[in-house]
Protein backbone atom coordinates (compact mmCIF):
# COMPACT_ATOMS: atom_id res chain seq x y z
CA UNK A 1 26.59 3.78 -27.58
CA UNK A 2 29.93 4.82 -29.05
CA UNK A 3 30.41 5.63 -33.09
CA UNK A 4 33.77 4.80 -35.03
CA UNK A 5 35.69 6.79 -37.20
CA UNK A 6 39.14 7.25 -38.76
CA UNK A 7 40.44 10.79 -37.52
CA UNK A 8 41.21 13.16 -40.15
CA UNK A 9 43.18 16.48 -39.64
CA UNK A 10 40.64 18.19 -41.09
CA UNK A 11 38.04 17.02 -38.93
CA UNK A 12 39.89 16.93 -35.44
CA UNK A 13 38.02 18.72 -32.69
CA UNK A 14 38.92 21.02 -30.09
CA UNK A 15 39.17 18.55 -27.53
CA UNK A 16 40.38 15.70 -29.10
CA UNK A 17 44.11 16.27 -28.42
CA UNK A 18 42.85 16.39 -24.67
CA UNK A 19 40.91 13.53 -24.53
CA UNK A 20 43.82 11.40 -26.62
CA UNK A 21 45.82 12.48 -23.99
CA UNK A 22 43.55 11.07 -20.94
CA UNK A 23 43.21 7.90 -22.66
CA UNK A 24 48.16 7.37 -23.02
CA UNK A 25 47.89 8.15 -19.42
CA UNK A 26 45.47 4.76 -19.15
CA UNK A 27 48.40 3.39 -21.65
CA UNK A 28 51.63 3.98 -20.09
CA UNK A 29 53.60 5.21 -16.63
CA UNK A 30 54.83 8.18 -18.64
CA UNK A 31 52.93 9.54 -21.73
CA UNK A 32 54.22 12.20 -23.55
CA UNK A 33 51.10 14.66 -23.96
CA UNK A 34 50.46 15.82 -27.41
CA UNK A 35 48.75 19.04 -28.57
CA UNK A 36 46.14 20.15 -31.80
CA UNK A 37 48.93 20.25 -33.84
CA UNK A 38 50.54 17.08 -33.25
CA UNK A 39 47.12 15.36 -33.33
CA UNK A 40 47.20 17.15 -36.77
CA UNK A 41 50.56 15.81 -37.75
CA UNK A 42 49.74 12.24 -36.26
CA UNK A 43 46.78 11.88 -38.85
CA UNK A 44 48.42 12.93 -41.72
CA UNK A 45 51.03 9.99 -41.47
CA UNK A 46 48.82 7.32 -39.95
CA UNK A 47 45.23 6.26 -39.81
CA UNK A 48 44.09 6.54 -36.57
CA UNK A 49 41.06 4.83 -35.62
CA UNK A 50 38.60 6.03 -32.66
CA UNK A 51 35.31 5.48 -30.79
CA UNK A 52 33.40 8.68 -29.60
CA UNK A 53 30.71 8.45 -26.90
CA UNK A 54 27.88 9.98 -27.18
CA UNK A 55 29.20 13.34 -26.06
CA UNK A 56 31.60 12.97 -28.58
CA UNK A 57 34.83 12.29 -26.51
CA UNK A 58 37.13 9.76 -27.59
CA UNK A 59 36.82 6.90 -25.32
CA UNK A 60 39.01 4.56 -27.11
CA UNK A 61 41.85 4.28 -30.24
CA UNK A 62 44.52 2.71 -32.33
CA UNK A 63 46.93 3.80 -34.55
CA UNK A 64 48.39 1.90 -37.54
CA UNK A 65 51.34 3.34 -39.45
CA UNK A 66 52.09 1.62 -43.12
CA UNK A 67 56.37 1.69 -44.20
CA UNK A 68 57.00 0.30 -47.52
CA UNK A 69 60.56 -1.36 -47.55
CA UNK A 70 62.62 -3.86 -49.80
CA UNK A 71 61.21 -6.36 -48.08
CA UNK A 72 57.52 -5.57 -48.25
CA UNK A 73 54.77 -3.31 -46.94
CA UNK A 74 54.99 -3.81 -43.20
CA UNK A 75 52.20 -2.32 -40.98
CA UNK A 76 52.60 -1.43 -37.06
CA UNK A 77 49.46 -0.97 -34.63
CA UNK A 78 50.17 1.32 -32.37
CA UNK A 79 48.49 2.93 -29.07
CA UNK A 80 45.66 0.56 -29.00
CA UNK A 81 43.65 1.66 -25.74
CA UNK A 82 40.04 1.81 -24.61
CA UNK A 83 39.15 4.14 -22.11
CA UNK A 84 38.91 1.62 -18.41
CA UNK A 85 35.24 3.05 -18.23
CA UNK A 86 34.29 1.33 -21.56
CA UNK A 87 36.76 -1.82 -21.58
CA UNK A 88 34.56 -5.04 -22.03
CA UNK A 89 32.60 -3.80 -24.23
CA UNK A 90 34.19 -4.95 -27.65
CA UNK A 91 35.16 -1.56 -28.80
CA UNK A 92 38.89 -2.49 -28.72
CA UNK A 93 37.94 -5.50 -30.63
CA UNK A 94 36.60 -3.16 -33.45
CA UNK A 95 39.30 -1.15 -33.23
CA UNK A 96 41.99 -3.60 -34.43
CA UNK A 97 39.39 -5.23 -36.95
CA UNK A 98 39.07 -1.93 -38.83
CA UNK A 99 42.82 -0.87 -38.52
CA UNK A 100 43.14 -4.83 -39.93
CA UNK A 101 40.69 -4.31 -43.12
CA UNK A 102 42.92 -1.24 -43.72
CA UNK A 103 45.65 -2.87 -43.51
CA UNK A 104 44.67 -5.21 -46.34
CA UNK A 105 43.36 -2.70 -48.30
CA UNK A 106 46.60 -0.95 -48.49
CA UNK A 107 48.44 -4.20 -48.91
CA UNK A 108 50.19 -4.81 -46.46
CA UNK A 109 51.88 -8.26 -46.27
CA UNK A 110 53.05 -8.16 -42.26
CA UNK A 111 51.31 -6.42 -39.39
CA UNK A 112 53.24 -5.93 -36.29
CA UNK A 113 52.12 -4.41 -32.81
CA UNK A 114 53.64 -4.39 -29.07
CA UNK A 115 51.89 -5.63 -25.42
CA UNK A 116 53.13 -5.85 -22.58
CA UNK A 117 52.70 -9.17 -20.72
CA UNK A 118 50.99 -7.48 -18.08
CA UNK A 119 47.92 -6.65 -20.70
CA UNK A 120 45.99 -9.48 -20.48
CA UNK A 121 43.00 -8.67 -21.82
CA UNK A 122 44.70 -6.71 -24.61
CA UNK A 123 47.09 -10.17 -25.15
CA UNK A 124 44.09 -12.19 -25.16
CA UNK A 125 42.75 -9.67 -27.72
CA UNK A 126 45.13 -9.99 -30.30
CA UNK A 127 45.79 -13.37 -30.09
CA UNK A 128 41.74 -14.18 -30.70
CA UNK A 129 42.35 -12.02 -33.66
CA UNK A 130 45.09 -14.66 -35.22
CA UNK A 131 48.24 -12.15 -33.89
CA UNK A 132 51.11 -14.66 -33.33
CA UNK A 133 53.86 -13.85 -30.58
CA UNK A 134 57.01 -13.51 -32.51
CA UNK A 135 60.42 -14.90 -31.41
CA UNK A 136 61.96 -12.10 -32.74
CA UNK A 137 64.26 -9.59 -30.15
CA UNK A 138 62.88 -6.08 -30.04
CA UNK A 139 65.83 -3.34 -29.61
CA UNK A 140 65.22 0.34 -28.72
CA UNK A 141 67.18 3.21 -27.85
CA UNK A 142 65.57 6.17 -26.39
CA UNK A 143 66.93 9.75 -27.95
């Protein structure tokens, strides 16, 4: 059994950086680990969405960041990851519902996220839940 709720600062827990931390590694070849106070930080900016097991560890997440430009209020999902222990279960499925229902609520006209190809299940995912591939190019630069 696993509960949801949006992470506050206020409420963060002792462990919570740490067990954020286990679940990037599951995300990506090189996570940068965070600490308390960038968990803090994090939370203040962004809702972030979890799923604690019944020991209270966070076994899964997503992040969804709101920027309000000219051209509308544009939403981003971000670090969307279930813990490979729990995957199968739905929980990611939640996830992006509730980050989705808060995304309407703050009125946001276009959501956007990132998967890699290799993600199937997590491409599979958001596609199910009416996410559209985009033919847009994506450009980064690393600083």
């Amino acid at each position: 059994m696993v509960n949801y709720e949006h992470l506050y600062p206020e409420f963060i827990r002792c462990d919570d950086a740490e067990d954020i931390n286990h679940l990037l590694a599951q995300l990506t070849d090189n996570p940068t680990p965070i600490n308390t106070e960038r968990l803090v930080e994090i939370c203040t900016n962004a809702m972030t969405c979890v799923a604690r097991d019944s020991n209270g560890h966070i076994v899964a997440m997503g992040t969804l960041s709101v920027r309000d430009i000219p051209t509308g209020k544009v939403g981003l999902l971000d670090d969307v990851v279930v813990d490979s222990s729990m995957r199968g279960r739905g929980i990611g499925r939640l996830i992006v519902k509730d980050l989705m229902k808060v995304a309407k609520t703050r009125r946001v006209s276009l959501l956007e996220l990132t998967c890699r190809p290799t993600r199937t299940e997590a491409n599979f995912l958001y596609e199910g839940l009416g996410f559209k591939s985009s033919p847009t190019n994506r450009y980064v630069i690393k600083f």
